[in-house]
C-alpha atoms as a PDB file:
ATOM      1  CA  UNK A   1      86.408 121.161  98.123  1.00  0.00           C
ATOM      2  CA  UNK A   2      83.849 123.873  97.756  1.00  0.00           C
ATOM      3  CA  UNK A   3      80.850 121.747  97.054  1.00  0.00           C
ATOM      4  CA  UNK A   4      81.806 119.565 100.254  1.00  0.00           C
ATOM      5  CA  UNK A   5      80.961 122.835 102.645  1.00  0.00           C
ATOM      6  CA  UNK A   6      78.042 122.069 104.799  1.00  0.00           C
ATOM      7  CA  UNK A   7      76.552 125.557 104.330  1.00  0.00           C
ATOM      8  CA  UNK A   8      76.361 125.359 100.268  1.00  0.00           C
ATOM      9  CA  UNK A   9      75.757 121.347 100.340  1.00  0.00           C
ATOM     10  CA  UNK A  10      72.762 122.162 102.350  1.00  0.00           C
ATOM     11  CA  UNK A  11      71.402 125.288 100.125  1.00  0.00           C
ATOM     12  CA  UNK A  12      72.085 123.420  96.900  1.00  0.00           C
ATOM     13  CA  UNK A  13      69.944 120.579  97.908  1.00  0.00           C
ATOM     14  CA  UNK A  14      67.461 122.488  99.170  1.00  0.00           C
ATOM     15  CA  UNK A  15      66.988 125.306  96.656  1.00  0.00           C
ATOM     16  CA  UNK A  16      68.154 123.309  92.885  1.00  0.00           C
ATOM     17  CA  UNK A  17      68.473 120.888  90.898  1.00  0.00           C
ATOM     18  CA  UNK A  18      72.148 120.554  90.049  1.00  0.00           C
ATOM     19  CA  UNK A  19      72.930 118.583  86.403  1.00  0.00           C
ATOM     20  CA  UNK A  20      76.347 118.335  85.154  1.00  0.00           C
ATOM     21  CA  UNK A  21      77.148 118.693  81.385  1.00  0.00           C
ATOM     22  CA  UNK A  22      80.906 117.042  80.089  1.00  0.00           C
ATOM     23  CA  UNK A  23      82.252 119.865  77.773  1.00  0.00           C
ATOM     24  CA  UNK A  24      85.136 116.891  77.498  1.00  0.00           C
ATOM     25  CA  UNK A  25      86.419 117.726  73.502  1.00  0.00           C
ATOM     26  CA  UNK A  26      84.614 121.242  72.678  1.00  0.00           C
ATOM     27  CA  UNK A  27      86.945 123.899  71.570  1.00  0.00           C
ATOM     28  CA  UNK A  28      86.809 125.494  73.900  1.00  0.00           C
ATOM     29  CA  UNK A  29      87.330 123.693  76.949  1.00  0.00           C
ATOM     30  CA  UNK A  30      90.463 123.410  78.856  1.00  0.00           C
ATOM     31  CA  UNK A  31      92.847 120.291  79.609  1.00  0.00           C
ATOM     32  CA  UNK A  32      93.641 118.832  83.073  1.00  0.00           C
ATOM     33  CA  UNK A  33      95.036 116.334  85.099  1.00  0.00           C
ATOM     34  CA  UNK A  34      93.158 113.109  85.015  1.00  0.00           C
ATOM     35  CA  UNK A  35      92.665 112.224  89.410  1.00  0.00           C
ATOM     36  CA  UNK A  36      91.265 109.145  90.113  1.00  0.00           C
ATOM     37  CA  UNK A  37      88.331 109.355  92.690  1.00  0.00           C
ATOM     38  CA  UNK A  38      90.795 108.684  95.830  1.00  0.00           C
ATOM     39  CA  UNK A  39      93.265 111.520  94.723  1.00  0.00           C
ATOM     40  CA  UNK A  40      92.569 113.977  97.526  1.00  0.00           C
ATOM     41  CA  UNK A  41      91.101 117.625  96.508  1.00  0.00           C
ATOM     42  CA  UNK A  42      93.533 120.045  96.716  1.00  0.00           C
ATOM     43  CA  UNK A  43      93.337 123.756  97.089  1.00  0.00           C
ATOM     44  CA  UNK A  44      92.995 126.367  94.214  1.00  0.00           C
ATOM     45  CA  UNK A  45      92.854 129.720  93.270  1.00  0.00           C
ATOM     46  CA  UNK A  46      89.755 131.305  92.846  1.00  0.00           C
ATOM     47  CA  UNK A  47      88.963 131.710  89.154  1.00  0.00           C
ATOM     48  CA  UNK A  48      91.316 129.303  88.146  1.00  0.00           C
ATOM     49  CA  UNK A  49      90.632 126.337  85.010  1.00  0.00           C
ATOM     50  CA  UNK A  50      87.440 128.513  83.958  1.00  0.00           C
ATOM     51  CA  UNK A  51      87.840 126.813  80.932  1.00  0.00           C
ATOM     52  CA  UNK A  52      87.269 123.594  82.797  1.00  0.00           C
ATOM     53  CA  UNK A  53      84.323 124.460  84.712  1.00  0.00           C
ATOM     54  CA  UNK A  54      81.519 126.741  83.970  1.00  0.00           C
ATOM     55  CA  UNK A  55      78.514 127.077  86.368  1.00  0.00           C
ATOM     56  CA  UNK A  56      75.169 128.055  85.129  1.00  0.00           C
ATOM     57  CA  UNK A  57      72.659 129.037  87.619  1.00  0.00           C
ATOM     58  CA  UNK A  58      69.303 128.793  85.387  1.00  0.00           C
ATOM     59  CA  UNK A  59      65.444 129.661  86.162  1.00  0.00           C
ATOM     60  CA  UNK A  60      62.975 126.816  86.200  1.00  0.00           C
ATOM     61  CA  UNK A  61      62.688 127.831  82.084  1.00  0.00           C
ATOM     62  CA  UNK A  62      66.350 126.858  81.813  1.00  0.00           C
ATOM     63  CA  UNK A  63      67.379 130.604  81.074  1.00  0.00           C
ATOM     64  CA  UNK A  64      70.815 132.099  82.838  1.00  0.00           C
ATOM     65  CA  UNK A  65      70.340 134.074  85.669  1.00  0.00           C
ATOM     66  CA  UNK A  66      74.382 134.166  86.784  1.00  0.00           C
ATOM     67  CA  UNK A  67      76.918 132.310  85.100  1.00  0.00           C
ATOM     68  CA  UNK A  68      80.529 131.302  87.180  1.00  0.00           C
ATOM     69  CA  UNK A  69      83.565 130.332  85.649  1.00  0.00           C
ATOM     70  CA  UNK A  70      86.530 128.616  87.326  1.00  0.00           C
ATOM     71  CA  UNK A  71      86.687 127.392  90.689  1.00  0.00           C
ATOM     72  CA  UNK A  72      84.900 129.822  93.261  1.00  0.00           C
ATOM     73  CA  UNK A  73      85.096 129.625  97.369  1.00  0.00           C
ATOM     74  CA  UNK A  74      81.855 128.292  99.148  1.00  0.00           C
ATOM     75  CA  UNK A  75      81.100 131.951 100.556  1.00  0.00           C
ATOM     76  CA  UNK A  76      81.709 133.065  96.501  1.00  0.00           C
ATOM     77  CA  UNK A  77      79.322 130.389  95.398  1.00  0.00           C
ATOM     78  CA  UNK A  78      76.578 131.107  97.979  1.00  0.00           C
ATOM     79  CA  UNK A  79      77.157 135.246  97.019  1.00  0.00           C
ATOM     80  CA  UNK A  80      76.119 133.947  93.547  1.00  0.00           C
ATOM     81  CA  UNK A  81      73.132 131.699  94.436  1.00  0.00           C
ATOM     82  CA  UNK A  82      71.868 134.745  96.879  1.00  0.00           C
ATOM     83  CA  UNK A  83      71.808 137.267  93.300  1.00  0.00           C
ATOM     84  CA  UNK A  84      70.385 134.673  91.252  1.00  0.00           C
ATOM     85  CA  UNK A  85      67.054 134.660  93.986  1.00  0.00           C
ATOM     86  CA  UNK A  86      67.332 138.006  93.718  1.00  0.00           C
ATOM     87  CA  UNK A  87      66.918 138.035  90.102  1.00  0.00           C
ATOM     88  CA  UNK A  88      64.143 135.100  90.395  1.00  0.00           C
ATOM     89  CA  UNK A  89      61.761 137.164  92.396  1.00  0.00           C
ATOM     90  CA  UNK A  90      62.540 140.418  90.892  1.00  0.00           C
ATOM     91  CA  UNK A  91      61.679 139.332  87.275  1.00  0.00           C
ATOM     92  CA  UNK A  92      58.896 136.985  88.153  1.00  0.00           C
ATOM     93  CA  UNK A  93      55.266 138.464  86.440  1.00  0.00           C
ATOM     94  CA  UNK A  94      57.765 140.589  84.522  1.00  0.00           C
ATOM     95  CA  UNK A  95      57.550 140.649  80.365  1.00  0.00           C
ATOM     96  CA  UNK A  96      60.247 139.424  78.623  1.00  0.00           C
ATOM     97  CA  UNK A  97      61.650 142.521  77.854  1.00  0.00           C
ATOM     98  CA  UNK A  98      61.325 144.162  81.289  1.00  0.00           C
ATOM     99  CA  UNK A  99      62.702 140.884  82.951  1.00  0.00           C
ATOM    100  CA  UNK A 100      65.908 140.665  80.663  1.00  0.00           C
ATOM    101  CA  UNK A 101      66.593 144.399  81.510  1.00  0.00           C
ATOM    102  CA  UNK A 102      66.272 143.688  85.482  1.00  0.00           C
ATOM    103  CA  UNK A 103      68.685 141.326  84.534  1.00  0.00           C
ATOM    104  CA  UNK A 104      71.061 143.338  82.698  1.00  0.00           C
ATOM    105  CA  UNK A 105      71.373 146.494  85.328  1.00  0.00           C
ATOM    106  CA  UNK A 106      71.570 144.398  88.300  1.00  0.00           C
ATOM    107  CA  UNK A 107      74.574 142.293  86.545  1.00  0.00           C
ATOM    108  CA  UNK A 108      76.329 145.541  84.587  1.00  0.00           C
ATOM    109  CA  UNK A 109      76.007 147.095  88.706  1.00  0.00           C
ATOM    110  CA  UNK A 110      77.851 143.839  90.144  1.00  0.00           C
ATOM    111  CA  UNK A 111      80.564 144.034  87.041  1.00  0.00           C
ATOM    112  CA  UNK A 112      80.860 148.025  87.928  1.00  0.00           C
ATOM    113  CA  UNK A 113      81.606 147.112  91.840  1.00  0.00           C
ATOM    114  CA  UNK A 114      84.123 143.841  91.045  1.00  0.00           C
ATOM    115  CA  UNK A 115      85.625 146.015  88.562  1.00  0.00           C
ATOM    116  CA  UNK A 116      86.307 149.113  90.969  1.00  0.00           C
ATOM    117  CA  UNK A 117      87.434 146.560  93.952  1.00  0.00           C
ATOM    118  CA  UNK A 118      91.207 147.391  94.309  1.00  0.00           C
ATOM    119  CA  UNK A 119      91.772 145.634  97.450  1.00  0.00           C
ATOM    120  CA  UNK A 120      94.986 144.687  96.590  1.00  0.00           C
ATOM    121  CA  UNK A 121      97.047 141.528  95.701  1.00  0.00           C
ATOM    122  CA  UNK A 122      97.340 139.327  93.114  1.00  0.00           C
ATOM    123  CA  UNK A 123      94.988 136.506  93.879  1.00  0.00           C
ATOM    124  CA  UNK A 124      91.882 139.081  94.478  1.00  0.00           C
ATOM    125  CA  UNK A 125      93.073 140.776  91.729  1.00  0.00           C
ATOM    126  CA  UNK A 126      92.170 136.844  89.824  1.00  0.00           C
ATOM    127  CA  UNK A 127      88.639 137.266  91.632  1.00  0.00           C
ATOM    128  CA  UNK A 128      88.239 140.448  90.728  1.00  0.00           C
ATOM    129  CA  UNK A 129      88.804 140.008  86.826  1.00  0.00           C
ATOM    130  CA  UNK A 130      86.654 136.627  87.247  1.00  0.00           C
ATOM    131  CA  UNK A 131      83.596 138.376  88.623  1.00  0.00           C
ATOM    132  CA  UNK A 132      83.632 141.028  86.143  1.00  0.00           C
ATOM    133  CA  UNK A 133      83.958 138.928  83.195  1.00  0.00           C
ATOM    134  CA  UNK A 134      81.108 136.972  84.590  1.00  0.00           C
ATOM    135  CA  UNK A 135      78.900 139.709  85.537  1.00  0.00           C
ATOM    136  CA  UNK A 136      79.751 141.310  82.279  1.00  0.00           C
ATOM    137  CA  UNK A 137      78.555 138.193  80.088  1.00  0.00           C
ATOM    138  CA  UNK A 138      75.260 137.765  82.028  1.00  0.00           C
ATOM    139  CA  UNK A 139      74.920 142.024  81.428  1.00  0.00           C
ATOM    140  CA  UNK A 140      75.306 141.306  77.433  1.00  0.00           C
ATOM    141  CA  UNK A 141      73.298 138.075  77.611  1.00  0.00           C
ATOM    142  CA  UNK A 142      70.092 138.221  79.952  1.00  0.00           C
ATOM    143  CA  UNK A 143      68.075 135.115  80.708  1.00  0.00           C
ATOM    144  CA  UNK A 144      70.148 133.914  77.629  1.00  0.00           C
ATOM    145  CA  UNK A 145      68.851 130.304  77.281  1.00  0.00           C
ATOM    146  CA  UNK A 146      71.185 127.432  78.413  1.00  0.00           C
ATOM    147  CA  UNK A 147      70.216 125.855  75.119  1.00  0.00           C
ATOM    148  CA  UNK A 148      72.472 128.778  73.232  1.00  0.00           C
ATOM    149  CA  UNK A 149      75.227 128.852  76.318  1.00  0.00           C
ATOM    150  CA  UNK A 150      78.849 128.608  74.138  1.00  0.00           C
ATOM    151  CA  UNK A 151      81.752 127.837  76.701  1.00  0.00           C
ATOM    152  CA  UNK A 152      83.766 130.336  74.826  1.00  0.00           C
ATOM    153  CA  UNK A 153      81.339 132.969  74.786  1.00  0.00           C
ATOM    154  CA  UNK A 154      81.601 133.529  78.533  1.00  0.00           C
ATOM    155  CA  UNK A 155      85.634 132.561  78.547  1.00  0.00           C
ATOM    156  CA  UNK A 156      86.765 133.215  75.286  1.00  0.00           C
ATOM    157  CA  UNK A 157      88.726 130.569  72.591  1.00  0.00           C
ATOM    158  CA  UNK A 158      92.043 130.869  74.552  1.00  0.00           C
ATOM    159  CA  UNK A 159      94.164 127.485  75.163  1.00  0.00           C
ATOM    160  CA  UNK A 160      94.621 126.640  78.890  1.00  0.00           C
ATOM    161  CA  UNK A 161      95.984 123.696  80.919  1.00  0.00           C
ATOM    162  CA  UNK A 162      94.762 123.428  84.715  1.00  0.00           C
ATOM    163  CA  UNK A 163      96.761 121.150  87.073  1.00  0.00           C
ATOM    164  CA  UNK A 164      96.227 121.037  90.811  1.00  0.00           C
ATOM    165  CA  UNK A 165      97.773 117.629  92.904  1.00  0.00           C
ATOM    166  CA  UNK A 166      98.660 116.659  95.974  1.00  0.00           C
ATOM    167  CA  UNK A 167     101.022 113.418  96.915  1.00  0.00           C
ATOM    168  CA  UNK A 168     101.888 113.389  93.334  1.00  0.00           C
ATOM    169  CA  UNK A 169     101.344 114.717  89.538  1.00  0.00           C
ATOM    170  CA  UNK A 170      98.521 112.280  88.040  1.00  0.00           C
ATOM    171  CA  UNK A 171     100.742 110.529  84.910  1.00  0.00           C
ATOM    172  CA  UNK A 172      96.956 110.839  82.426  1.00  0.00           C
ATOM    173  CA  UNK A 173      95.134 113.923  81.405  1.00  0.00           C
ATOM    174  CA  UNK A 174      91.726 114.634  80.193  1.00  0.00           C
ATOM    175  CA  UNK A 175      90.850 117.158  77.022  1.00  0.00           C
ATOM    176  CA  UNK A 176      93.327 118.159  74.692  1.00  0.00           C
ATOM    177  CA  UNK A 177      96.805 119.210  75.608  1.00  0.00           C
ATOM    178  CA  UNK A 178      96.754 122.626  73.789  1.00  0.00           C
ATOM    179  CA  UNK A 179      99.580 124.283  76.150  1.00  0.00           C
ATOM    180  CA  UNK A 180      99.553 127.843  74.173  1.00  0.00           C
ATOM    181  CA  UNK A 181     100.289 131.412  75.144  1.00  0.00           C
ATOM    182  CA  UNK A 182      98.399 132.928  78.371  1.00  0.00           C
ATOM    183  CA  UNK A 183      96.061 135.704  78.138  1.00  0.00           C
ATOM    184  CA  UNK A 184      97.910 138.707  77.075  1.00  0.00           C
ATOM    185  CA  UNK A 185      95.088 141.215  79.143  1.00  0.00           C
ATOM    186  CA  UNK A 186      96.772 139.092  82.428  1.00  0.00           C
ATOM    187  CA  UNK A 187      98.886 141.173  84.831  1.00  0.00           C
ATOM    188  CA  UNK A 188     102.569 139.995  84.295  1.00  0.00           C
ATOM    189  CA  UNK A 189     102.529 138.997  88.082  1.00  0.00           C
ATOM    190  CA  UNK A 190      99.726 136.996  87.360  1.00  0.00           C
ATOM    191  CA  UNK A 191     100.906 135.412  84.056  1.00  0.00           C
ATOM    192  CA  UNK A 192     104.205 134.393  86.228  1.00  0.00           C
ATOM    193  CA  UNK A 193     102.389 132.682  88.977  1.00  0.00           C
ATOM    194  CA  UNK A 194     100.440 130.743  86.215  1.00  0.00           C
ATOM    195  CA  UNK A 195     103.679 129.688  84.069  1.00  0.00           C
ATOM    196  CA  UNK A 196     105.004 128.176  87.369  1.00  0.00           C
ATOM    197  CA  UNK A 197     107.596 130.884  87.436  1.00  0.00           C
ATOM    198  CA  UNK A 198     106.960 132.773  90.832  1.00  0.00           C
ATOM    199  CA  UNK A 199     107.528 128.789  92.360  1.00  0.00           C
ATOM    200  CA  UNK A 200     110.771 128.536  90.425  1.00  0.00           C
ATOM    201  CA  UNK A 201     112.450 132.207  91.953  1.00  0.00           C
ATOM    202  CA  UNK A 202     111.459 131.001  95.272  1.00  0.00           C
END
């Protein structure tokens, strides 16, 4: 659903090139349902199946100016694309070394703000721990080059399952089935609502 906003449809075609990468099979990616191209898109929370879906926005030398992980809002998406033009023009004419270290304040600053954001709840809380990891791996890893990306460098080697569905549970999957234990660093609250459990006590 977020790519189908007119606001970001119009800025991606505008301002990139998009190019989509199957991860189908590495280690590190996630499992999912399998929907056929008339399932209809269904809502999710933000950050969730980052194992699934990585997005790399790259310079014109294919090297990472923000990396995104897990599904992300429109207005999250175009937050993202408005830092990495940011990041463009402030490193362009810049040396290596003084462009990779515009890169690596202005991300370790964004991870410092997510990371303080205590609005409250548990889905921002999700966004909140998203952005930071994000921010955090683009602070260690400026203008890394897409060529040396690792999915599990950004979301680590855990085992995840993502299944969203509407009018029905698709009976296929895609990727392995690897099921395992959730992130132990998750708020219990959080670690419920992912089990399923919070829908059960309902």
């Amino acid at each position: 659903m977020t790519f189908s906003n007119d606001a970001l449809a119009k800025r991606l075609k505008r301002e990139t090139v998009l190019v989509w990468e199957d991860i189908t099979g590495e280690e590190a990616a996630g499992s999912s349902f399998a929907h056929g191209p008339k399932d209809p898109a269904n809502h999710c929370v933000t950050g969730a199946g980052d194992h699934n879906v990585q997005i790399l926005l790259l310079d014109e030398w294919g090297r990472i100016l923000d990396a995104v992980a897990g599904f992300r809002s429109a207005e999250d998406l175009i937050e993202e694309l408005d830092l990495s033009r940011a990041l463009r023009r402030a490193i362009e004419g810049q040396k290596a070394g003084s462009a990779e270290e515009i890169v690596r304040v202005r991300h370790e600053k964004e991870a410092k703000e997510d990371a303080e954001d205590d609005s409250g709840g548990v889905f921002r809380e999700l966004r909140r721990m998203g952005k930071t990891r994000d921010h955090r791996f683009c602070a260690r890893n400026p203008l890394l080059a897409h060529g040396k990306f690792r999915t599990e460098d950004l979301v680590g080697r855990g085992r995840s399952f993502f299944g969203s569905s509407t009018g029905g549970v698709p009976k296929e999957k895609i990727g392995k089935d690897q099921g395992g234990e959730l992130d132990e660093s998750l708020p219990e609250e959080i670690r419920e609502i992912l089990r399923g459990e919070k829908e059960k006590k309902k």
